[in-house]
N, C-alpha and C. Protein backbone atom coordinates (compact mmCIF):
# COMPACT_ATOMS: atom_id res chain seq x y z
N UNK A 1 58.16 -19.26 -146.44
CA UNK A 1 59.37 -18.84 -147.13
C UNK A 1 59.09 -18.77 -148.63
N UNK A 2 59.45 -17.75 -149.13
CA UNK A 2 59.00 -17.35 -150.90
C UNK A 2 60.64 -17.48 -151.38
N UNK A 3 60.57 -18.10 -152.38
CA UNK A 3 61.47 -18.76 -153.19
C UNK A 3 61.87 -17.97 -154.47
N UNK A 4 62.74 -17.51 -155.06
CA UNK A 4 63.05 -16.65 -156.17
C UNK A 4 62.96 -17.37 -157.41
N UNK A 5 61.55 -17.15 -157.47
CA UNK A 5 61.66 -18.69 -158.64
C UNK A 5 60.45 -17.86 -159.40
N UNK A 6 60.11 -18.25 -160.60
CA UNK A 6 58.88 -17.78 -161.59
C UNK A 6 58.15 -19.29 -162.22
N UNK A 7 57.05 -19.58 -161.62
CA UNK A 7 56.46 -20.75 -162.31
C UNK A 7 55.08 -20.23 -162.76
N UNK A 8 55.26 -20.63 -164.28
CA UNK A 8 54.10 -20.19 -164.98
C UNK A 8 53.49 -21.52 -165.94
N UNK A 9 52.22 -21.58 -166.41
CA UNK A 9 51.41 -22.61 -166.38
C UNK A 9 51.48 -21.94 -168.39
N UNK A 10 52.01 -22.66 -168.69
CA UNK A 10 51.88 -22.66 -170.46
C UNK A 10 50.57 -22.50 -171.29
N UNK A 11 50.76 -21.74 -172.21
CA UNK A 11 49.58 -22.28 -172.72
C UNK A 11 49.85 -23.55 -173.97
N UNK A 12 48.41 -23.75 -175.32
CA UNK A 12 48.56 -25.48 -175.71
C UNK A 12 50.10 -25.37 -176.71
N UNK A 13 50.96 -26.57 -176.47
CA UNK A 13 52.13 -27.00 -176.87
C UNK A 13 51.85 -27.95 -177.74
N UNK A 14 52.92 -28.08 -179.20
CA UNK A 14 52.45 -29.11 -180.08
C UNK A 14 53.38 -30.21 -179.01
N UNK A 15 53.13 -31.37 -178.71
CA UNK A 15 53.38 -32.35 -178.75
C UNK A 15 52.97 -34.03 -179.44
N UNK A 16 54.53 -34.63 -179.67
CA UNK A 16 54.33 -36.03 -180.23
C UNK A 16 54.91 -36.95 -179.64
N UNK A 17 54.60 -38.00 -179.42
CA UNK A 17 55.04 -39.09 -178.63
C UNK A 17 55.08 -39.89 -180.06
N UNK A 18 56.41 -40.46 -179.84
CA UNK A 18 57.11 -41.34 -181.25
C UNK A 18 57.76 -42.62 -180.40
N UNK A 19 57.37 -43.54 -181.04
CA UNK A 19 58.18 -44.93 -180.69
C UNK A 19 58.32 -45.81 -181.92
N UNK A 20 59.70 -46.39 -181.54
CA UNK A 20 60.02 -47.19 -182.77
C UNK A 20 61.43 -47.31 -182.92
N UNK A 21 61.94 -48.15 -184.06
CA UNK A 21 63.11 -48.23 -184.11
C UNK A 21 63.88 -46.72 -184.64
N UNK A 22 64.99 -46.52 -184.00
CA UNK A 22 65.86 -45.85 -184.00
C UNK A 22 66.11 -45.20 -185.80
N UNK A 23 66.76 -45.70 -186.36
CA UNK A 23 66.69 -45.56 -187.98
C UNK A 23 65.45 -45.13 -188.60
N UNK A 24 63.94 -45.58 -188.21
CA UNK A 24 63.15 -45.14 -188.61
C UNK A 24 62.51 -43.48 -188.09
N UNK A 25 62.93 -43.66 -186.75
CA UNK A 25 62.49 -42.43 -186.31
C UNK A 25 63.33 -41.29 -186.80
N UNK A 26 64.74 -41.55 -186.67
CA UNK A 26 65.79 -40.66 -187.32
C UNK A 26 65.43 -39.93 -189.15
N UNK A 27 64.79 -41.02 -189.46
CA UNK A 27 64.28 -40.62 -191.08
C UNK A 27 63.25 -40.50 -190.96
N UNK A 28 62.04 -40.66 -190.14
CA UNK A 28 61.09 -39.51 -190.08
C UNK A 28 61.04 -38.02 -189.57
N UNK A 29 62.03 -37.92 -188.71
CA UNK A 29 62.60 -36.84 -188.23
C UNK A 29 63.10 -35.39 -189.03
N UNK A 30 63.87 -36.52 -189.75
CA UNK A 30 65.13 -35.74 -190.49
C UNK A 30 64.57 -34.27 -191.08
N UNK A 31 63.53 -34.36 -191.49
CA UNK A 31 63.28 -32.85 -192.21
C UNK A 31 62.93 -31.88 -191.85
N UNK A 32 63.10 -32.37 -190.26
CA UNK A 32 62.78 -31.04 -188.97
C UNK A 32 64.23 -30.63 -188.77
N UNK A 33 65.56 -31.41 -188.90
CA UNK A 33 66.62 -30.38 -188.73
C UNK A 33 67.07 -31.23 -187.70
N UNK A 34 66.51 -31.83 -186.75
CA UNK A 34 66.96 -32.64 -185.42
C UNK A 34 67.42 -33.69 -185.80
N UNK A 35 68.31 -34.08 -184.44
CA UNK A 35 69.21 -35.25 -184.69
C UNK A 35 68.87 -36.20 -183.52
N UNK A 36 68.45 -37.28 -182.99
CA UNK A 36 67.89 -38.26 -182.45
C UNK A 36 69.09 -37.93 -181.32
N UNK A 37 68.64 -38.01 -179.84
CA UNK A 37 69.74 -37.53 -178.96
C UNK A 37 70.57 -38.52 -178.77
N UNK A 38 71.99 -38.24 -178.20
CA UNK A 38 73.14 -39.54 -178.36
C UNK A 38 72.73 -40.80 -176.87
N UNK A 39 72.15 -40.11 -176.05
CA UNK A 39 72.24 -40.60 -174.65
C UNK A 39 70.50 -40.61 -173.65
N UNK A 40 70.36 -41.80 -173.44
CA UNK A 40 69.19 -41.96 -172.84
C UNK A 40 68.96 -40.42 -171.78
N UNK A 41 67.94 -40.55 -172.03
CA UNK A 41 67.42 -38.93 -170.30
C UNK A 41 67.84 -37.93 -171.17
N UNK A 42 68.39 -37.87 -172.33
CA UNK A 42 68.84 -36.27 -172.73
C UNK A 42 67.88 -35.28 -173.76
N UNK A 43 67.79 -34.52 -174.55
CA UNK A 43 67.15 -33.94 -175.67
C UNK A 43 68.44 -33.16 -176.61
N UNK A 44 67.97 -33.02 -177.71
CA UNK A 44 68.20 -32.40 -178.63
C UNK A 44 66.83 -31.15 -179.07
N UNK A 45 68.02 -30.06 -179.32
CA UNK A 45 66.71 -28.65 -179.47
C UNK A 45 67.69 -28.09 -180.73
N UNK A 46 66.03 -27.45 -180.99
CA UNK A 46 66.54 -26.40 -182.51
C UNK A 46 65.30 -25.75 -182.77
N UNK A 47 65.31 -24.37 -182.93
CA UNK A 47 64.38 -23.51 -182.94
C UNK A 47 63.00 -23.40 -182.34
N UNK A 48 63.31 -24.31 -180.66
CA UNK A 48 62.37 -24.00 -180.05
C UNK A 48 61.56 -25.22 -179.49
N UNK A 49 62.12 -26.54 -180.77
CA UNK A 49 61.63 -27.77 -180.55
C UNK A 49 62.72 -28.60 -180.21
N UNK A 50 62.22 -29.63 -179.11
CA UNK A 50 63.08 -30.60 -178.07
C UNK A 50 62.67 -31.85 -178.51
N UNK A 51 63.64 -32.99 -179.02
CA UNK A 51 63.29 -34.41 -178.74
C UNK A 51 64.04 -34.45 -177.87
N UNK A 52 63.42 -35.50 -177.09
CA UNK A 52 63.77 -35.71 -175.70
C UNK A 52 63.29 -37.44 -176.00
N UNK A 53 65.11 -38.22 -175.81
CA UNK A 53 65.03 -39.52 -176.17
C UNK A 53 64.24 -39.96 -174.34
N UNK A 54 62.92 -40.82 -174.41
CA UNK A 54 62.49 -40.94 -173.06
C UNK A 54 62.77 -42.33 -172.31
N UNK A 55 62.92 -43.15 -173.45
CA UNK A 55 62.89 -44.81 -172.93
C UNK A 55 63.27 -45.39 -173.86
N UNK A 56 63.45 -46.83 -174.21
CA UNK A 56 63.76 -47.26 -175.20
C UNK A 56 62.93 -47.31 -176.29
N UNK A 57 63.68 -46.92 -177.74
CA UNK A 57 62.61 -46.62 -178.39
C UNK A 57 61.20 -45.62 -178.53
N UNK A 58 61.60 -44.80 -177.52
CA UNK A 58 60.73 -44.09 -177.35
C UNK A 58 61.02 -42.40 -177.24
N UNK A 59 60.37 -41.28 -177.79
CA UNK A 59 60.83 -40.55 -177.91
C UNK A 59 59.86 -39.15 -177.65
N UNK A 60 59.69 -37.96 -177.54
CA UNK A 60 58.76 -36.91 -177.04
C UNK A 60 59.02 -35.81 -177.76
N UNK A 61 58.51 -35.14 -178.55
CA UNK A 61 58.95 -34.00 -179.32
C UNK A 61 57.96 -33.00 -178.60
N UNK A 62 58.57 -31.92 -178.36
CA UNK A 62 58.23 -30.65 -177.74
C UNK A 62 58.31 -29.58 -178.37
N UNK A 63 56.98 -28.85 -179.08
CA UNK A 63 57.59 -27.04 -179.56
C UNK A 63 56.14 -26.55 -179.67
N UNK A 64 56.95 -25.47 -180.15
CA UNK A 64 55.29 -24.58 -179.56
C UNK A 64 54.28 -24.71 -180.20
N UNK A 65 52.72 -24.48 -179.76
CA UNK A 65 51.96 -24.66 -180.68
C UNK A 65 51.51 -24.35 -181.33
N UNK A 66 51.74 -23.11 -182.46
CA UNK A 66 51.40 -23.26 -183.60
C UNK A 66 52.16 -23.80 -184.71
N UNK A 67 53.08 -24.81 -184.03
CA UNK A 67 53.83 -25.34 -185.32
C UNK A 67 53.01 -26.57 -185.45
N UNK A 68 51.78 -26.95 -184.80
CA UNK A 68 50.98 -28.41 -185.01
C UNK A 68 51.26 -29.02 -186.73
N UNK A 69 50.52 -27.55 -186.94
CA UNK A 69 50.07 -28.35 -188.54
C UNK A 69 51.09 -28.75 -189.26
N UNK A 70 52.30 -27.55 -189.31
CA UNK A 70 53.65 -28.12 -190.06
C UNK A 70 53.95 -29.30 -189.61
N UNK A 71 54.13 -29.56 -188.02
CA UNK A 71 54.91 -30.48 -187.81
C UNK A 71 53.93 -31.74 -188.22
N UNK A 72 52.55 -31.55 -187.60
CA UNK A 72 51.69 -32.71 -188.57
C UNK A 72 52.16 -33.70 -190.19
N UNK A 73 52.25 -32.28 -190.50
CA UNK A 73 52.57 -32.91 -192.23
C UNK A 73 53.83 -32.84 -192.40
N UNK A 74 54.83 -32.43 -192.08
CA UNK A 74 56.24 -33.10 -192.08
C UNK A 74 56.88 -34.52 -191.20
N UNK A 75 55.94 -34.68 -190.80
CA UNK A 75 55.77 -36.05 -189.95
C UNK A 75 55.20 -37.04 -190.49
N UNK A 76 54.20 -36.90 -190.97
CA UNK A 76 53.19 -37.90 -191.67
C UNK A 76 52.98 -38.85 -190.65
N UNK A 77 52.13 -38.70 -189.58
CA UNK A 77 51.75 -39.79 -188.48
C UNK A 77 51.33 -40.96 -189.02
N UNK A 78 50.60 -40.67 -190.11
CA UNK A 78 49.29 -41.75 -190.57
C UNK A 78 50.23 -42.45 -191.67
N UNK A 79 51.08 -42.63 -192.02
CA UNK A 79 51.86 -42.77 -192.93
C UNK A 79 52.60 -44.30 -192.40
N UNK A 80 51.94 -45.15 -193.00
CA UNK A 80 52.19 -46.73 -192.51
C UNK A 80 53.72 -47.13 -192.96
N UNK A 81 54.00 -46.56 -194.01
CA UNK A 81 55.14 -46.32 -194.51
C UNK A 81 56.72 -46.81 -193.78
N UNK A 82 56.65 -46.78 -192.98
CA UNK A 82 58.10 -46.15 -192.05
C UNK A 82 57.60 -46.49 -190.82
N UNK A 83 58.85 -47.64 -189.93
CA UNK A 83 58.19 -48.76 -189.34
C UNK A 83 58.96 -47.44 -187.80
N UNK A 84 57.61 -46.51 -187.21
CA UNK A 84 57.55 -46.21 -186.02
C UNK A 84 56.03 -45.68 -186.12
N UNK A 85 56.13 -45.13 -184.67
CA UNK A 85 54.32 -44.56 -184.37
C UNK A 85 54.50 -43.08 -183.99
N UNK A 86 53.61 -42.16 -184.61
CA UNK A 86 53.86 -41.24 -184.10
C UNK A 86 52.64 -40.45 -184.20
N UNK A 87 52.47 -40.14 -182.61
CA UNK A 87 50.56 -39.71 -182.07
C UNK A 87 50.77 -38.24 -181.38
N UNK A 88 49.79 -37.68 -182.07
CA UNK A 88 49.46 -36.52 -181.73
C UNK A 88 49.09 -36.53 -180.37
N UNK A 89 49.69 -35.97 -179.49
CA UNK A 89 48.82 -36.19 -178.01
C UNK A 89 49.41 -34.43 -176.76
N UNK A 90 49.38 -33.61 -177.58
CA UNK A 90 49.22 -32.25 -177.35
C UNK A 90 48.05 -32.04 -176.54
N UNK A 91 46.38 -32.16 -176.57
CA UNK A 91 45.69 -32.03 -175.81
C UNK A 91 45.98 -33.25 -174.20
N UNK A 92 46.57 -33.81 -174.28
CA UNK A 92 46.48 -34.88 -172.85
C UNK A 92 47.69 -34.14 -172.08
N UNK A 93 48.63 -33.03 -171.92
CA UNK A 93 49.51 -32.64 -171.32
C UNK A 93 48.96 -31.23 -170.91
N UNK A 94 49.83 -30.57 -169.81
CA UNK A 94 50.01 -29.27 -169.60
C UNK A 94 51.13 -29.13 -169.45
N UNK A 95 52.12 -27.57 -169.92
CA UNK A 95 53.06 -27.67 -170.18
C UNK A 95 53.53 -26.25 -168.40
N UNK A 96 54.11 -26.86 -167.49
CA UNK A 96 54.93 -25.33 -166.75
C UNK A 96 55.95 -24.87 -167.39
N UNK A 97 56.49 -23.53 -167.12
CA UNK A 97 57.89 -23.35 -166.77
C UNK A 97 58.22 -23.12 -165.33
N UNK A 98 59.35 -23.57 -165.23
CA UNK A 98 60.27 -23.42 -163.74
C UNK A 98 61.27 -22.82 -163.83
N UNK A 99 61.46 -21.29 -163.42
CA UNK A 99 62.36 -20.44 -163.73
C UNK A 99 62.67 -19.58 -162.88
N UNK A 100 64.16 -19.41 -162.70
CA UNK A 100 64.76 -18.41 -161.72
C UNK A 100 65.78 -18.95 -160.84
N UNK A 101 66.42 -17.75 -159.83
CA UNK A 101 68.14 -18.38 -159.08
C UNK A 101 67.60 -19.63 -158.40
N UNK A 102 66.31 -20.14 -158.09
CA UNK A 102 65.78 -20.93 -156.72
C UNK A 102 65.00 -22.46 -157.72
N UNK A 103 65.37 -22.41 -158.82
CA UNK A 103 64.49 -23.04 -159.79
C UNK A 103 64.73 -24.69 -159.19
N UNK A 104 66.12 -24.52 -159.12
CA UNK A 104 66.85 -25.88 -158.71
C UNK A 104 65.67 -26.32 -157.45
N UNK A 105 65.85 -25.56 -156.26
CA UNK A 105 65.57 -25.81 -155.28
C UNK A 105 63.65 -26.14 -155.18
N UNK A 106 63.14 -25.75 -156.43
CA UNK A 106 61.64 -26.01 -156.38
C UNK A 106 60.93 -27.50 -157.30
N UNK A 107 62.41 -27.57 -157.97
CA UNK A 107 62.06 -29.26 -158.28
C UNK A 107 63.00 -30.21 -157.21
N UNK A 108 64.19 -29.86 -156.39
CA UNK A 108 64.51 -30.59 -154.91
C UNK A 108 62.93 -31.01 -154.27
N UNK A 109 62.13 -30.07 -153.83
CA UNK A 109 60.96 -29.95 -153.47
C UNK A 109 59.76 -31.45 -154.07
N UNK A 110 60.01 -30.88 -154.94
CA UNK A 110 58.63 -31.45 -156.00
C UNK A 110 58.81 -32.80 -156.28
N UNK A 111 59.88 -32.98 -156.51
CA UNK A 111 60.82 -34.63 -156.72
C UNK A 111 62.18 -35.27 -156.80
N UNK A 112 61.68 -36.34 -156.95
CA UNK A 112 62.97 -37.18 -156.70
C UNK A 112 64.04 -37.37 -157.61
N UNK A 113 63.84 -36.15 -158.67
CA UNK A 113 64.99 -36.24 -159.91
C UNK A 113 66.16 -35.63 -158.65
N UNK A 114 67.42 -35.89 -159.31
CA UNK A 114 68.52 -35.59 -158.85
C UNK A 114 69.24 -34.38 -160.03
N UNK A 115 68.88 -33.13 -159.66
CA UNK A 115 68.56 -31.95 -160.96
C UNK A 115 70.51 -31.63 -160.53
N UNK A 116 71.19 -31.74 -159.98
CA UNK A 116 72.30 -31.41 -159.95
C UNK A 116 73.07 -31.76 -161.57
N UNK A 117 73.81 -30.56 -162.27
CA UNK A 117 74.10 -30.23 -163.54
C UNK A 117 74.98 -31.52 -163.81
N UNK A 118 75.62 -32.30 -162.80
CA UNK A 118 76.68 -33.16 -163.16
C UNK A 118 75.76 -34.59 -163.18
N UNK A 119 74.33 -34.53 -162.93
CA UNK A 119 74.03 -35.72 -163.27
C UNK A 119 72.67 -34.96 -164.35
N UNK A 120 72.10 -34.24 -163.81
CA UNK A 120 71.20 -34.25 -164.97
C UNK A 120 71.71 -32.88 -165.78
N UNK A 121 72.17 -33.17 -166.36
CA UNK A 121 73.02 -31.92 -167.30
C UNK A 121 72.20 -30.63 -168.22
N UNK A 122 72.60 -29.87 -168.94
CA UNK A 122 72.17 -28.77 -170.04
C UNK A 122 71.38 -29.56 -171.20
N UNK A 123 70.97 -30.93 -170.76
CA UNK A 123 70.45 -31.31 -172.47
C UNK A 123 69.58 -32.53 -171.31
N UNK A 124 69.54 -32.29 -170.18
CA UNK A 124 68.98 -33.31 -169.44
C UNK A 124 67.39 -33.32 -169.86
N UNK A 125 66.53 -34.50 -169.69
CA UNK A 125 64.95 -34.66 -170.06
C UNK A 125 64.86 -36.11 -169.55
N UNK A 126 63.72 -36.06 -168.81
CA UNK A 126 63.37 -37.78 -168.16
C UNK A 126 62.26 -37.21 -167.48
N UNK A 127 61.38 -38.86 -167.60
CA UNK A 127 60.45 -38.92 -166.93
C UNK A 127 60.57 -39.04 -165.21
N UNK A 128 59.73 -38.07 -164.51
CA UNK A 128 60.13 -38.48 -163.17
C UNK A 128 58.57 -38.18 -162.32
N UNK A 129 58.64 -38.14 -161.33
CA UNK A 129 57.62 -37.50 -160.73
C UNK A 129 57.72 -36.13 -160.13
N UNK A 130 56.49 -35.63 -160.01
CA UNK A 130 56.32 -34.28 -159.24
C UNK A 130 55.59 -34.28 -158.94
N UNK A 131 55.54 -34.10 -157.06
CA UNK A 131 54.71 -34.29 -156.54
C UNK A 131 53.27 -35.16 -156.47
N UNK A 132 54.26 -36.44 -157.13
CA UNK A 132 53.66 -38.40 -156.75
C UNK A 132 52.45 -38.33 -158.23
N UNK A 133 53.19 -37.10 -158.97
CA UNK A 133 52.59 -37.54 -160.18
C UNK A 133 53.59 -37.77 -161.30
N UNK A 134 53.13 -38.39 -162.36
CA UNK A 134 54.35 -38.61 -163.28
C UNK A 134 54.70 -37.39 -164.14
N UNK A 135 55.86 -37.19 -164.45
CA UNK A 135 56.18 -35.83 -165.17
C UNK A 135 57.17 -35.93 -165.98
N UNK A 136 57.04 -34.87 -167.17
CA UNK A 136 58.23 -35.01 -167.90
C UNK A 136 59.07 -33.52 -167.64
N UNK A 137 60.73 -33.84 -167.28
CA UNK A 137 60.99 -32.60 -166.70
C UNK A 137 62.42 -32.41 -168.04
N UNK A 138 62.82 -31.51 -168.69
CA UNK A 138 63.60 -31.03 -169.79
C UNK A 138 63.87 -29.48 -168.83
N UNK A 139 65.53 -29.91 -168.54
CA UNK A 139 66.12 -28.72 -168.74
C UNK A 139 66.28 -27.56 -169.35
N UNK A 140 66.39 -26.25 -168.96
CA UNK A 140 66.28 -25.40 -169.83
C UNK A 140 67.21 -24.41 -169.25
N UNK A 141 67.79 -23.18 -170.33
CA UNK A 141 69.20 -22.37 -169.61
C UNK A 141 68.76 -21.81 -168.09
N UNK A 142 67.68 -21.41 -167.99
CA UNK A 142 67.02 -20.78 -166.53
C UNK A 142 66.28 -21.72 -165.71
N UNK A 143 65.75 -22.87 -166.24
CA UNK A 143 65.07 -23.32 -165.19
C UNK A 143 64.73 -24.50 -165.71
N UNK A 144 63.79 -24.92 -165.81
CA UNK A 144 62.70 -26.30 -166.24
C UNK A 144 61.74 -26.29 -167.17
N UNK A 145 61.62 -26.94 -168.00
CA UNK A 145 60.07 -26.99 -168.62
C UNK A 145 59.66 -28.07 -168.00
N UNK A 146 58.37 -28.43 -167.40
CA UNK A 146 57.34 -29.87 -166.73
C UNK A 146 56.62 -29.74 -167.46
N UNK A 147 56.09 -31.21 -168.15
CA UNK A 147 55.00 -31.07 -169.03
C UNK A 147 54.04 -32.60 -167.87
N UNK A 148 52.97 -32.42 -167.58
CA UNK A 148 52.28 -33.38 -166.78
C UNK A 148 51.05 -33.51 -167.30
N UNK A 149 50.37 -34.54 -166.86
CA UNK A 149 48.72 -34.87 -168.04
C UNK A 149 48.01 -33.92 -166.85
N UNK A 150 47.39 -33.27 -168.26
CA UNK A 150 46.45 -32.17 -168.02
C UNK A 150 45.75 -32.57 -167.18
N UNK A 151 44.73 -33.55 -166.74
CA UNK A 151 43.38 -33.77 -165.97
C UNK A 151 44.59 -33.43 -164.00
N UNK A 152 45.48 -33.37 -164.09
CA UNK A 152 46.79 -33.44 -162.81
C UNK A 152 46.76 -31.50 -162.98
N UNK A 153 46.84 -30.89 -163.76
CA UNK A 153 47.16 -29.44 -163.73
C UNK A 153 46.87 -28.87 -162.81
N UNK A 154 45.46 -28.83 -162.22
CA UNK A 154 44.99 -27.34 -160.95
C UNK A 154 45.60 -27.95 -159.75
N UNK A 155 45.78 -29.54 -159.71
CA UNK A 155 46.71 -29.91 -158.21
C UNK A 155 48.08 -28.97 -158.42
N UNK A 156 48.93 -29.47 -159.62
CA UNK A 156 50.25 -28.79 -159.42
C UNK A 156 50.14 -27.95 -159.82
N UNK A 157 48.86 -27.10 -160.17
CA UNK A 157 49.04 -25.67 -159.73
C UNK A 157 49.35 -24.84 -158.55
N UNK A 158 48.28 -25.65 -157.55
CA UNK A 158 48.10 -25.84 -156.41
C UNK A 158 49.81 -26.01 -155.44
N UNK A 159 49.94 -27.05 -155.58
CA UNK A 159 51.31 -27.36 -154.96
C UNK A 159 52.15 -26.53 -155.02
N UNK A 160 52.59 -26.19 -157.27
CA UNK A 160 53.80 -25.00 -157.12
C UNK A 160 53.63 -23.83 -156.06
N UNK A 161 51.67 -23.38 -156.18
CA UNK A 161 51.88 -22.24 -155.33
C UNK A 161 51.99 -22.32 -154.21
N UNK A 162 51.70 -23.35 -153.12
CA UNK A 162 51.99 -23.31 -151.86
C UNK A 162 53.57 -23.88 -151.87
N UNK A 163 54.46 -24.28 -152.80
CA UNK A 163 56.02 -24.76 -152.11
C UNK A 163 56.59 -23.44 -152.44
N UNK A 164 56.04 -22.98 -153.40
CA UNK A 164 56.60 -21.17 -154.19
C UNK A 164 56.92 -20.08 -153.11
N UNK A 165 55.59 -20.36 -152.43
CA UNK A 165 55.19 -18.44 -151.76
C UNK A 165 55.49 -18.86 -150.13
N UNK A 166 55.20 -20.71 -149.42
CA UNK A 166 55.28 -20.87 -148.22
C UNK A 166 53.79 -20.92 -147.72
N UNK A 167 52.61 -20.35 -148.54
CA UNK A 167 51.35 -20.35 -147.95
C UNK A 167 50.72 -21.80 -148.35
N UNK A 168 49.85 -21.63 -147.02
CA UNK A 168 49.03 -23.21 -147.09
C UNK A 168 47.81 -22.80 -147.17
């Protein structure tokens, strides 16, 4: 059974993994325009880039990659300054999209998030699994973005295409 769905394998995404207190991250933030999200599992987006609050204290910034270097130096990682951490770790991920009328029904499949709009909503983002690997899944108006550690990619390549098309 082929599924009306479009899953495509990204190419490299800037990502940052930030932890720390709340106030600090908010004022390292600030000069990207984003606002620290109100509610655990959710994100905040603006021109393309997602924080996505993940755990306590802990936080995932998502946008495309050629904004590395800006976002590098408007961040100041190395910057002892300002009591959070914030690590470049763009090469350790691969980024999908999950898109189309059936999108819902190919992360039902894949895992154990509960993707229904009234629990994981339009601003929804949490760590979950896919397919018994760990994943980060962020809502999007059509479908999903999954971002999963790269060395995991050609399996759930693998997987999307056999739950996608029905072939084994």
């Amino acid at each position: 059974m082929g599924y009306q769905t479009t899953i495509e394998k990204q190419g490299l995404w800037t990502i940052f993994d930030i932890k720390g207190d709340a106030g600090a991250v908010a004022q390292r933030i600030s000069s990207l325009g984003l606002s620290l999200p109100a509610t655990a599992n959710t994100k905040t987006a603006k021109g393309g880039q997602h924080l996505c609050w993940v755990g306590a204290n802990h936080w995932i910034l998502l946008a495309p990659g050629d904004e590395e270097g800006q976002l590098n130096d408007s961040l100041a990682p190395n910057d002892a300054g300002l009591d959070c951490r914030i690590v470049l770790v763009s090469d350790a991920y691969t980024i999908f999209t999950v898109t189309g009328n059936q999108a819902d029904d190919i992360l039902a499949i894949a895992s154990p998030l509960d993707t229904r709009r009234t629990i994981f909503g339009d601003d929804g983002a949490t760590y979950t699994e896919l397919f018994g690997i760990r994943a980060l899944v962020l809502r999007r108006p059509d479908g999903y973005i999954v971002a999963i550690e790269r060395s995991y990619a050609d399996m759930i390549t693998k997987y999307f295409d056999k739950v996608s098309t029905g072939r084994r």
